[in-house]
C-alpha atoms as a PDB file:
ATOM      1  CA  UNK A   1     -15.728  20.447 -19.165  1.00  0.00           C
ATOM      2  CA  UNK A   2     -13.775  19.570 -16.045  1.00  0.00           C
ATOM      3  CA  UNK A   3     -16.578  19.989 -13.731  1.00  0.00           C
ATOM      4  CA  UNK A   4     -18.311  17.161 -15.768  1.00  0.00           C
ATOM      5  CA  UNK A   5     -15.738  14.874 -16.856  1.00  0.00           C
ATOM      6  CA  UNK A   6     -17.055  12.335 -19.167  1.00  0.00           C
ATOM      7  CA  UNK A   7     -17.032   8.880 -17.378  1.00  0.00           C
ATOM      8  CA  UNK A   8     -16.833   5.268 -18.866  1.00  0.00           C
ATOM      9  CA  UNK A   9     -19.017   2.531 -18.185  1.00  0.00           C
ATOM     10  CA  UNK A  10     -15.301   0.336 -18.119  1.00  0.00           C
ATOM     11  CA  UNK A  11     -14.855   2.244 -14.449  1.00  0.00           C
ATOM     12  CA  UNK A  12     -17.904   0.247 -13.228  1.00  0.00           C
ATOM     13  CA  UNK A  13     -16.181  -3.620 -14.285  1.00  0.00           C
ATOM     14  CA  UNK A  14     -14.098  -4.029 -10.916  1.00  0.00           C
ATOM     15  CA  UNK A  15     -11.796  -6.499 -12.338  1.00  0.00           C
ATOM     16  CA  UNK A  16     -10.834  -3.676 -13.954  1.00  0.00           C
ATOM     17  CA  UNK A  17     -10.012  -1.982 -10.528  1.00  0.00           C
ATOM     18  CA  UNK A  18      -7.710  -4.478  -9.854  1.00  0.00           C
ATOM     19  CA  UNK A  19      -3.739  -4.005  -9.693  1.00  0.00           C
ATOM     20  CA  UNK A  20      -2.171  -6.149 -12.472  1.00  0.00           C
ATOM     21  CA  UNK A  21       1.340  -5.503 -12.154  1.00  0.00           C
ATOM     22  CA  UNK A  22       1.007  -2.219 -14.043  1.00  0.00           C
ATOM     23  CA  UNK A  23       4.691  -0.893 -15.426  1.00  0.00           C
ATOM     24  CA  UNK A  24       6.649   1.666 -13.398  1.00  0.00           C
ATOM     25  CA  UNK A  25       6.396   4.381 -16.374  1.00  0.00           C
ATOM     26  CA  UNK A  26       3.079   4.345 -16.948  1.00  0.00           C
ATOM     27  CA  UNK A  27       2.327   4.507 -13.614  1.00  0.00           C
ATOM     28  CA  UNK A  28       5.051   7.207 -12.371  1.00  0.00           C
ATOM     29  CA  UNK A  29       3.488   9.485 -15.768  1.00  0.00           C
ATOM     30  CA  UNK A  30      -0.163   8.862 -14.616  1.00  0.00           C
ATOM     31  CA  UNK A  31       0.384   9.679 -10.975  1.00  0.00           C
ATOM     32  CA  UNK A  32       2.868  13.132 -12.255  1.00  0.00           C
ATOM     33  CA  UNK A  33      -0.254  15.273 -12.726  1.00  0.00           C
ATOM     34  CA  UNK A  34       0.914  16.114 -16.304  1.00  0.00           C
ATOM     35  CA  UNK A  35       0.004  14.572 -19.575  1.00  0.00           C
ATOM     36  CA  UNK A  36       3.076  13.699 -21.640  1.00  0.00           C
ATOM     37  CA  UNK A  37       3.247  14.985 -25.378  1.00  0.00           C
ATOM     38  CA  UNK A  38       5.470  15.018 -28.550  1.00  0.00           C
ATOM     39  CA  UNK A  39       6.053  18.437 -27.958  1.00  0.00           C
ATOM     40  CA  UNK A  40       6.573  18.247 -24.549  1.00  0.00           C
ATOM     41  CA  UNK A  41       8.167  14.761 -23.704  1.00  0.00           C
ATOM     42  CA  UNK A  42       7.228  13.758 -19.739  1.00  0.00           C
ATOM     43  CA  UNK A  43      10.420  11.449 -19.610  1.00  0.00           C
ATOM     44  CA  UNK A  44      13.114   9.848 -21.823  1.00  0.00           C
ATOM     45  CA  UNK A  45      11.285   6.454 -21.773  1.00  0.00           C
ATOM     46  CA  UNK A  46      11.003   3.904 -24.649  1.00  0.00           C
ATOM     47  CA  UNK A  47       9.309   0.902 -22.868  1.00  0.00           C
ATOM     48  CA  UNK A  48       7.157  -1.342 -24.681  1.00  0.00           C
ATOM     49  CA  UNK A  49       3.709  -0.510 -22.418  1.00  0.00           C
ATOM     50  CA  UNK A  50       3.456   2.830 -24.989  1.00  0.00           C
ATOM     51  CA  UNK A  51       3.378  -0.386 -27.309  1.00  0.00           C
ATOM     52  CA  UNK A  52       0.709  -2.504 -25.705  1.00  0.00           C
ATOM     53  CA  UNK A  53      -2.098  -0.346 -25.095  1.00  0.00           C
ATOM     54  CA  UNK A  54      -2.409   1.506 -28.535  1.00  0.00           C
ATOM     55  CA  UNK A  55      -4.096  -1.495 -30.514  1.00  0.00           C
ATOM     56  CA  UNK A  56      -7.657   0.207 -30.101  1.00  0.00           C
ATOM     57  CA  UNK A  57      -6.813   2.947 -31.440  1.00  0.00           C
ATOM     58  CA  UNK A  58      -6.166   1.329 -34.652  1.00  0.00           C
ATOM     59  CA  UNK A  59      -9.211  -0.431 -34.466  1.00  0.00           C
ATOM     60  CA  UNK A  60     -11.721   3.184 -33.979  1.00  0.00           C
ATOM     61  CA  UNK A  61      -9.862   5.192 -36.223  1.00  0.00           C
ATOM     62  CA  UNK A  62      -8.964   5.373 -40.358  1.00  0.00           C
ATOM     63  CA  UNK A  63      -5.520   5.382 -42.124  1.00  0.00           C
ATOM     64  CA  UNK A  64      -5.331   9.056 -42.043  1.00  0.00           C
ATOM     65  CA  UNK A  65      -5.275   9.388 -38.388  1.00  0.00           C
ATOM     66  CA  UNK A  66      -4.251   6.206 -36.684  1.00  0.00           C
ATOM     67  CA  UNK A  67      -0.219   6.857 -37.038  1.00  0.00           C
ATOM     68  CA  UNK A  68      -0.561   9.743 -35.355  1.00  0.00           C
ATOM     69  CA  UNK A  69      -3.644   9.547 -32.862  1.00  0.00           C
ATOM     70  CA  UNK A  70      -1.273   6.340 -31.716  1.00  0.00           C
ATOM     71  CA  UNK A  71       2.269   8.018 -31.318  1.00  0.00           C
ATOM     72  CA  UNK A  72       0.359  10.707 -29.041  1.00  0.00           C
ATOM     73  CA  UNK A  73      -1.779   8.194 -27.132  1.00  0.00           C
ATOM     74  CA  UNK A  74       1.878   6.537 -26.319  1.00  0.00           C
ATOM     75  CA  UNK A  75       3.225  10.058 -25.836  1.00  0.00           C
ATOM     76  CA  UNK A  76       1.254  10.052 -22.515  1.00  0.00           C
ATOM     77  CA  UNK A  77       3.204   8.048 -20.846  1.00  0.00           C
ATOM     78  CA  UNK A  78       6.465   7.942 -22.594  1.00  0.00           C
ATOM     79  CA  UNK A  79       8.467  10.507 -24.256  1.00  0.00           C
ATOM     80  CA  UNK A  80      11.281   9.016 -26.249  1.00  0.00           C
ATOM     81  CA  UNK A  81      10.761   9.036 -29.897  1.00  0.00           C
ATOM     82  CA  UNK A  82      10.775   5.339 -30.125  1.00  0.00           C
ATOM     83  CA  UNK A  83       8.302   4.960 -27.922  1.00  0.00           C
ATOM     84  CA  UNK A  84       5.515   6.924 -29.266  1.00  0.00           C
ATOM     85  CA  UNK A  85       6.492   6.467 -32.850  1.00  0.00           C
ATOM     86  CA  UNK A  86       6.271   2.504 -32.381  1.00  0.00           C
ATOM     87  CA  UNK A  87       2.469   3.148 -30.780  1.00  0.00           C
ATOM     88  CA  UNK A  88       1.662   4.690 -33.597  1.00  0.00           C
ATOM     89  CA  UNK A  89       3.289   1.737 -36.512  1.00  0.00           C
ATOM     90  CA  UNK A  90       1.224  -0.319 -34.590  1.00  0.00           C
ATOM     91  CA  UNK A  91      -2.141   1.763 -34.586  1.00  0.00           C
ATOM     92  CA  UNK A  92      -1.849   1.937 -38.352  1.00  0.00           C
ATOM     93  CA  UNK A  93      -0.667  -1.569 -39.060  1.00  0.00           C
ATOM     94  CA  UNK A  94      -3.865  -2.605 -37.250  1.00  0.00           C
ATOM     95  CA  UNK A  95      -5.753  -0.158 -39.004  1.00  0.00           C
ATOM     96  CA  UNK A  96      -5.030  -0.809 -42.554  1.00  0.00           C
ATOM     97  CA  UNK A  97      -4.951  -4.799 -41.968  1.00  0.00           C
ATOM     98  CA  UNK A  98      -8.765  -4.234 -40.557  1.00  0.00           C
ATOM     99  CA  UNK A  99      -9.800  -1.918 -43.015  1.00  0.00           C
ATOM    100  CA  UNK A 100      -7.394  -2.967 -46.245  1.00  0.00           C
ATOM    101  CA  UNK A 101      -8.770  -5.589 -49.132  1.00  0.00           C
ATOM    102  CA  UNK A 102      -4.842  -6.983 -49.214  1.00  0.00           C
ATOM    103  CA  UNK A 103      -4.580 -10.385 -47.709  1.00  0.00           C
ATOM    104  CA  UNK A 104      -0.866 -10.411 -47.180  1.00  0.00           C
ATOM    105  CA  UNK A 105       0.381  -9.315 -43.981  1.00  0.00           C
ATOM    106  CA  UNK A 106       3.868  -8.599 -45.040  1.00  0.00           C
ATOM    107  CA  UNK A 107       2.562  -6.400 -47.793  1.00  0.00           C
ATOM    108  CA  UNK A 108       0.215  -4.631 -45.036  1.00  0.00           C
ATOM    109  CA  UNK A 109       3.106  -4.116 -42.692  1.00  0.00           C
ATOM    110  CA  UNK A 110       5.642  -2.904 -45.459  1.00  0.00           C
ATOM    111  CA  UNK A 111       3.079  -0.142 -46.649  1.00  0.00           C
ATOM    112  CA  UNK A 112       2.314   0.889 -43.204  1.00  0.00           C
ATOM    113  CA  UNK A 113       6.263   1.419 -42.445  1.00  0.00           C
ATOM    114  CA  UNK A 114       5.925   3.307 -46.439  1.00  0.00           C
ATOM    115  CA  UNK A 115       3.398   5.608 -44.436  1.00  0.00           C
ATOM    116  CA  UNK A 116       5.606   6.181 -41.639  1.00  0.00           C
ATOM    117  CA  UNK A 117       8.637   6.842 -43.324  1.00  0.00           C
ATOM    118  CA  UNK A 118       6.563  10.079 -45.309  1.00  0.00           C
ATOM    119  CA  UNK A 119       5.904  11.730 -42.434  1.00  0.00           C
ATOM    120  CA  UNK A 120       7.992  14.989 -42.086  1.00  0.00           C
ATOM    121  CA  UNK A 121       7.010  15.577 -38.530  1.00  0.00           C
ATOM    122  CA  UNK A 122       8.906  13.255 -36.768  1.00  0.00           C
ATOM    123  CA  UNK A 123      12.740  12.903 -35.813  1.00  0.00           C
ATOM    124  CA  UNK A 124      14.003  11.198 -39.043  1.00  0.00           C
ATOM    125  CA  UNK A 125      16.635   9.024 -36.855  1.00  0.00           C
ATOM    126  CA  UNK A 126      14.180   7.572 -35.182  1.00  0.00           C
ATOM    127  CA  UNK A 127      12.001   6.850 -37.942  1.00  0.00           C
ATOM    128  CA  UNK A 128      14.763   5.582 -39.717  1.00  0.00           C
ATOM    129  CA  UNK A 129      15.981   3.057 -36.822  1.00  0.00           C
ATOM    130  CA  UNK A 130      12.093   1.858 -36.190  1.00  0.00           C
ATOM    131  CA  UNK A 131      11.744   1.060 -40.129  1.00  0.00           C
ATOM    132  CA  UNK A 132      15.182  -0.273 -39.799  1.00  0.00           C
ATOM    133  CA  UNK A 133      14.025  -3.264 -37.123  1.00  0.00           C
ATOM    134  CA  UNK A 134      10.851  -3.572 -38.381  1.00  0.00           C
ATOM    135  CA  UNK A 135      12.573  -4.253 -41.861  1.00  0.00           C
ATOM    136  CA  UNK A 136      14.682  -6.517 -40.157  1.00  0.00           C
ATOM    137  CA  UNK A 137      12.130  -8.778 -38.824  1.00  0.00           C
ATOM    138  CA  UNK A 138      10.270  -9.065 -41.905  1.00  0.00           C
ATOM    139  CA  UNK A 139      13.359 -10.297 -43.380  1.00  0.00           C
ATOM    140  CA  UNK A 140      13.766 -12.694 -40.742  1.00  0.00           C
ATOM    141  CA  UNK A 141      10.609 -14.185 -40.990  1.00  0.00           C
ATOM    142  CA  UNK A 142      11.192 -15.464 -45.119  1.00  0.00           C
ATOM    143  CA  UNK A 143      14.690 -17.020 -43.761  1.00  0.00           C
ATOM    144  CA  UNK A 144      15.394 -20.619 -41.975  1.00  0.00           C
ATOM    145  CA  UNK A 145      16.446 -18.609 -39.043  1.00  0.00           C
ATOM    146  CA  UNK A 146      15.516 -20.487 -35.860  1.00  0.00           C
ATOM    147  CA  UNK A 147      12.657 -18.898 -34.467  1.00  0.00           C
ATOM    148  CA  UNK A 148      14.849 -18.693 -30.915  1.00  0.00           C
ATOM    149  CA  UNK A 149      17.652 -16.986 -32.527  1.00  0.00           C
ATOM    150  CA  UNK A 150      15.856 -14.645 -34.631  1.00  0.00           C
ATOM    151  CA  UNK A 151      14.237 -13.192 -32.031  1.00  0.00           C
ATOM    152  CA  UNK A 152      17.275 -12.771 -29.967  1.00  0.00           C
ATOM    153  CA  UNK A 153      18.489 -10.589 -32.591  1.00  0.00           C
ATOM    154  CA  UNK A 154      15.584  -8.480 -32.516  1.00  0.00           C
ATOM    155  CA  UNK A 155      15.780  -8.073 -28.745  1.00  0.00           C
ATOM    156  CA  UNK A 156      14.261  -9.195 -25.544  1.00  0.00           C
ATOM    157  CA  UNK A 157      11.107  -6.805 -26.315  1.00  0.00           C
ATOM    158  CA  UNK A 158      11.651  -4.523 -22.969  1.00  0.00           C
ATOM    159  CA  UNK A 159      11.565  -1.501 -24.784  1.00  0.00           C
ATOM    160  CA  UNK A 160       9.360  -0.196 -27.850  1.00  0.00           C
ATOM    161  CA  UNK A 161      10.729  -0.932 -30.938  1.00  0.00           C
ATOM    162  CA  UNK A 162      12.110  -4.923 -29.834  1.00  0.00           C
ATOM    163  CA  UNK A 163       8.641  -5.534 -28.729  1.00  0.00           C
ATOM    164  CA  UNK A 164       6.937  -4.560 -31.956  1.00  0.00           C
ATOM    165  CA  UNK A 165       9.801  -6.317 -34.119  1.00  0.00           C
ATOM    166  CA  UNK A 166       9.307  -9.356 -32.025  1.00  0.00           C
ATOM    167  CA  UNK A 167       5.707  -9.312 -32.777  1.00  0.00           C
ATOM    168  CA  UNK A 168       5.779  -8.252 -36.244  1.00  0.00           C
ATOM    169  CA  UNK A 169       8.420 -11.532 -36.676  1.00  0.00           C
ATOM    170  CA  UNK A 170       6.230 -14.050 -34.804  1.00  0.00           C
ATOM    171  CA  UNK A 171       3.037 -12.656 -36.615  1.00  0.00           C
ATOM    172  CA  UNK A 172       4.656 -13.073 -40.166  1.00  0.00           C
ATOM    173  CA  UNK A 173       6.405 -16.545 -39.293  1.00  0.00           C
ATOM    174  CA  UNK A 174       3.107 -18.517 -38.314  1.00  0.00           C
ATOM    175  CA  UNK A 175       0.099 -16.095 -40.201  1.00  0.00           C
ATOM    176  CA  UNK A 176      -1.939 -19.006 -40.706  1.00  0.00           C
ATOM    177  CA  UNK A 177      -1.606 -20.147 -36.956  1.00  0.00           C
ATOM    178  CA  UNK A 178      -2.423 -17.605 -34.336  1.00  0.00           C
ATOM    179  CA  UNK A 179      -1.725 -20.257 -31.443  1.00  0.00           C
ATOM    180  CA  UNK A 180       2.057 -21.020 -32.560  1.00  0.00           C
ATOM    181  CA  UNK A 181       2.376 -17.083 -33.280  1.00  0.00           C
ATOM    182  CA  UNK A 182       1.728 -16.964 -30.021  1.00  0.00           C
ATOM    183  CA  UNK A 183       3.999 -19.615 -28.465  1.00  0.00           C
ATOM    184  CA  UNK A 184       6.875 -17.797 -30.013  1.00  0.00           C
ATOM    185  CA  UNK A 185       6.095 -14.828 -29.128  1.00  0.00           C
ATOM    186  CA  UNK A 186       6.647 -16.097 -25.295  1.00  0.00           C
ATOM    187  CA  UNK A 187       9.178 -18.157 -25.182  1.00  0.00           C
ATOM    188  CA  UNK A 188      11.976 -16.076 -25.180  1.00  0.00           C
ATOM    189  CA  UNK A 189      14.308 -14.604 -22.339  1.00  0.00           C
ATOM    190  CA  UNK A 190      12.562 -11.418 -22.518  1.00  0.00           C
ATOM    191  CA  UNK A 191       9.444  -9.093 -21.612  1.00  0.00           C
ATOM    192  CA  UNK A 192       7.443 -12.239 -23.323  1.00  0.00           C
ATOM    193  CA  UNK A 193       3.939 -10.869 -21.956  1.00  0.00           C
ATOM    194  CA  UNK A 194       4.613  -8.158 -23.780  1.00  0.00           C
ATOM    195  CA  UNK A 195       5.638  -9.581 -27.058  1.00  0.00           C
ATOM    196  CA  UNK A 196       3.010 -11.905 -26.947  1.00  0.00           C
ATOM    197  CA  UNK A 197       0.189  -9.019 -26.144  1.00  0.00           C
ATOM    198  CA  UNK A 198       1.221  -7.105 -29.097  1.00  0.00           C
ATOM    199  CA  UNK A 199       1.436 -10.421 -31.853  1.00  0.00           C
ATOM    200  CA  UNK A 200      -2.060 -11.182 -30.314  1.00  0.00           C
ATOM    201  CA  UNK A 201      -2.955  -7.806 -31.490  1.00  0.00           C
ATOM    202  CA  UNK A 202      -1.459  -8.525 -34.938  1.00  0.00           C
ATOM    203  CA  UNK A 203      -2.514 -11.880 -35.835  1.00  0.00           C
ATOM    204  CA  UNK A 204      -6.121 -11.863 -34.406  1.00  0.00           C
ATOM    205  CA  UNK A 205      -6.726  -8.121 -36.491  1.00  0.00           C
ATOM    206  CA  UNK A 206      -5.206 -10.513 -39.435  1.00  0.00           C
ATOM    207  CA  UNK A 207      -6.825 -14.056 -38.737  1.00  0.00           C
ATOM    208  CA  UNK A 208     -10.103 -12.476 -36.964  1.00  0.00           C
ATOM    209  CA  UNK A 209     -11.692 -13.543 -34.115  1.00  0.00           C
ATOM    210  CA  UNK A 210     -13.465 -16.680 -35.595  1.00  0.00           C
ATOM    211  CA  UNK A 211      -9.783 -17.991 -36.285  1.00  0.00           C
ATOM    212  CA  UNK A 212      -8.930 -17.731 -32.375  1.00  0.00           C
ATOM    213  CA  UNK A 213      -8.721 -21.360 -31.381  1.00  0.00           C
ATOM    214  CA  UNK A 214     -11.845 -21.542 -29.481  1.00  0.00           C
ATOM    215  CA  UNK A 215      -9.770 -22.740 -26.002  1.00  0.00           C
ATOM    216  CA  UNK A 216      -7.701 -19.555 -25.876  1.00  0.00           C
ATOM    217  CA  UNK A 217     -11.186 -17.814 -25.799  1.00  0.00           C
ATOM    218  CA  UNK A 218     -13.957 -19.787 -23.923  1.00  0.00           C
ATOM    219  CA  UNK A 219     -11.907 -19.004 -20.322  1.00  0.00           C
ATOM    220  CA  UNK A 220     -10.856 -15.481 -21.117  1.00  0.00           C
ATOM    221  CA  UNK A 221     -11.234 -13.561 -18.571  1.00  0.00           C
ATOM    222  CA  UNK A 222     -13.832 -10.402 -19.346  1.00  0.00           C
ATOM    223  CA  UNK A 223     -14.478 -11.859 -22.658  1.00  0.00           C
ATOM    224  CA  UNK A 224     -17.409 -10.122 -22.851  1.00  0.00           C
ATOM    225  CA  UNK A 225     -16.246  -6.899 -21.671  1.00  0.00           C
ATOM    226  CA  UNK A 226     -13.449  -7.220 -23.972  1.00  0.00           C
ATOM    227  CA  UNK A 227     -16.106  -8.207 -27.406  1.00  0.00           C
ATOM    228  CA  UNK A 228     -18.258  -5.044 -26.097  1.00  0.00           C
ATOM    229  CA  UNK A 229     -15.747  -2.710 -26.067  1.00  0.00           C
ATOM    230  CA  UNK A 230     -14.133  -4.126 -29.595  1.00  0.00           C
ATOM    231  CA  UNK A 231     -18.027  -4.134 -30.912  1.00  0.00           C
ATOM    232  CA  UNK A 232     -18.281  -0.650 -29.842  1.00  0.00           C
ATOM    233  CA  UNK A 233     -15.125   0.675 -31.053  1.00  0.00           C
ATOM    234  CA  UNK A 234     -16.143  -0.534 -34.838  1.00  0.00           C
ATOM    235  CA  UNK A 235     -19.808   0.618 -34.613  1.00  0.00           C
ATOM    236  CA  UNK A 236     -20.912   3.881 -35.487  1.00  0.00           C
ATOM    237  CA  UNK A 237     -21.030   6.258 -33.036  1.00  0.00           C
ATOM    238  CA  UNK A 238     -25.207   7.225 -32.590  1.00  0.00           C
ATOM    239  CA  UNK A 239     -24.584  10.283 -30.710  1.00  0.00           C
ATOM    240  CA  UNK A 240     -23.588  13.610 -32.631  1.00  0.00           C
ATOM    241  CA  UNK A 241     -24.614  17.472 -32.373  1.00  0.00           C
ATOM    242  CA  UNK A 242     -27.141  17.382 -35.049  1.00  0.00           C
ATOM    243  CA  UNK A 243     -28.774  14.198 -34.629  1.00  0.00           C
ATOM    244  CA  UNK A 244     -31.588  12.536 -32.891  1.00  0.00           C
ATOM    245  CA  UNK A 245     -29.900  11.599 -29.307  1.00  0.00           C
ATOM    246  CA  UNK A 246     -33.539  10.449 -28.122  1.00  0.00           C
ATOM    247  CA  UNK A 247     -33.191   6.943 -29.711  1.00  0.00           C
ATOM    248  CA  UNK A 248     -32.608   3.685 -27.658  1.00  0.00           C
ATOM    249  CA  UNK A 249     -29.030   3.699 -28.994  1.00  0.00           C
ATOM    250  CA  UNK A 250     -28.531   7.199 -28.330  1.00  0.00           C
ATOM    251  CA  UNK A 251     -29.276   6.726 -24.551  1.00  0.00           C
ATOM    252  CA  UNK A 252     -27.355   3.857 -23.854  1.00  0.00           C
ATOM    253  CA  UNK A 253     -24.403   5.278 -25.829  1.00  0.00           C
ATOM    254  CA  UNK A 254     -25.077   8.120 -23.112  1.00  0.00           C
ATOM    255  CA  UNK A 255     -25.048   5.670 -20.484  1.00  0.00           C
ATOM    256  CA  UNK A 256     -21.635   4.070 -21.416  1.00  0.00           C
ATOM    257  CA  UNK A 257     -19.436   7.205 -22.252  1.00  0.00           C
ATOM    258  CA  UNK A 258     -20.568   9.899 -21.327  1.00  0.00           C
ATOM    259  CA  UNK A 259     -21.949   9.649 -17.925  1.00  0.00           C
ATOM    260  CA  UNK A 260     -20.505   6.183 -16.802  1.00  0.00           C
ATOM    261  CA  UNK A 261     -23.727   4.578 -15.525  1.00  0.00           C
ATOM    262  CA  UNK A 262     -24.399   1.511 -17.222  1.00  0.00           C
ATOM    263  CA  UNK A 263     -23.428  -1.541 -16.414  1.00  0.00           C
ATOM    264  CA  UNK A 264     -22.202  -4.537 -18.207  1.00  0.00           C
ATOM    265  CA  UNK A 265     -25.152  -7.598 -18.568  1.00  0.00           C
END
């Protein structure tokens, strides 16, 4: 209902309401007044914040939907194939190494690019170049490559499929040690935020958050926002049609998404 938008208690954190150097796409798409789709591309961009912002979808939703819930949440914003189609690799490589009972990450990744590269719906040159990096980087990761010249051959991670490569690399190349996964993932010549945003995403889905060394967390900045919103996200949702909305869970569920009034503790 547009007269009744639903609101989110995340409007009420005013950190969040803070300008943090947000990329020129996303904001150019989000001030447009349209909503960018697959079907109807907003621009011709590829950049890697599509990339970046598409890890929570992997965490909500289940194999069968995360590919494709993620290449339209990226869609949003940017239009070209390799943007959207690398938001939704990520989404599912998140989702099946959450959800999955296999404890290697390369096999994880390399059935999640198996999943992609069924799909009949998308632009088979662009699939085919996205499995072709991501390949790429997997094979880079079980060489003696230097680390600093195997990511230069991925990229410098400005755009899509570089960042995820870059990340899917670092991730495989240290997947015992989320704080050296990490320091490769940033020292390059590159969009390094990005690349290290996105192997953050990776390793601490594969590691979990008890592996985090606990110095990279303690001074995190909304850390509690941030282990709400991931609680949340994994929780079953208490509010549905048919069931009993009057319980404490209900309400506050209520309070959060729907009508945006409650407010962090």
């Amino acid at each position: 209902n547009n007269d009744n938008p639903l609101k989110s208690w995340l409007l009420n954190v005013k950190e969040l309401n803070h300008k943090r150097a947000p990329g020129n796409t996303c904001i150019s798409a989000l001030t447009s007044e349209k909503i960018g789709t697959i079907e109807e591309p907003i621009n011709d961009s590829k950049g890697c914040g599509s990339v970046m912002r598409v890890a929570p979808v992997g965490i909500y939703l289940d194999s069968n939907t995360s590919f494709d819930i993620g290449a339209k949440t990226g869609a949003i914003t940017h239009g070209h194939p390799l943007g959207y189609l690398s938001s939704g690799l990520l989404a599912l490589i998140i989702t099946k190494i959450i959800n999955t009972d296999k404890e290697n990450l390369e096999e994880i990744i390399k059935e999640s690019l198996d999943d992609m590269n069924l799909k009949n719906e998308y632009n088979k040159k662009y699939v085919n170049e996205l499995n072709d990096i991501i390949t790429k980087a997997i094979e880079l990761s079980n060489n003696s490559t230097d680390t600093v010249i195997a990511i230069a051959e991925l990229g410098e991670g400005w755009v899509a499929e570089e960042a995820l490569a870059i990340a899917v690399y670092c991730a495989l190349k240290n997947k015992s040690d989320f704080s050296q996964a990490i320091i490769d993932a940033v020292n390059h010549n590159g969009d390094s935020d990005s690349t290290g945003a996105i192997t953050g995403n990776i390793i601490g889905a594969y590691l979990g958050y008890n592996n985090i060394p606990k110095n990279l967390v303690e001074d995190l900045e909304l850390k509690d926002v941030i282990l709400e919103i991931a609680k949340d996200l994994v929780s079953m949702v208490p509010v549905s049609e048919y069931g009993d909305n009057n319980t404490e869970e209900a309400k506050i569920w209520f309070e959060k998404y729907l009508n945006g009034t409650y407010k962090s503790k």
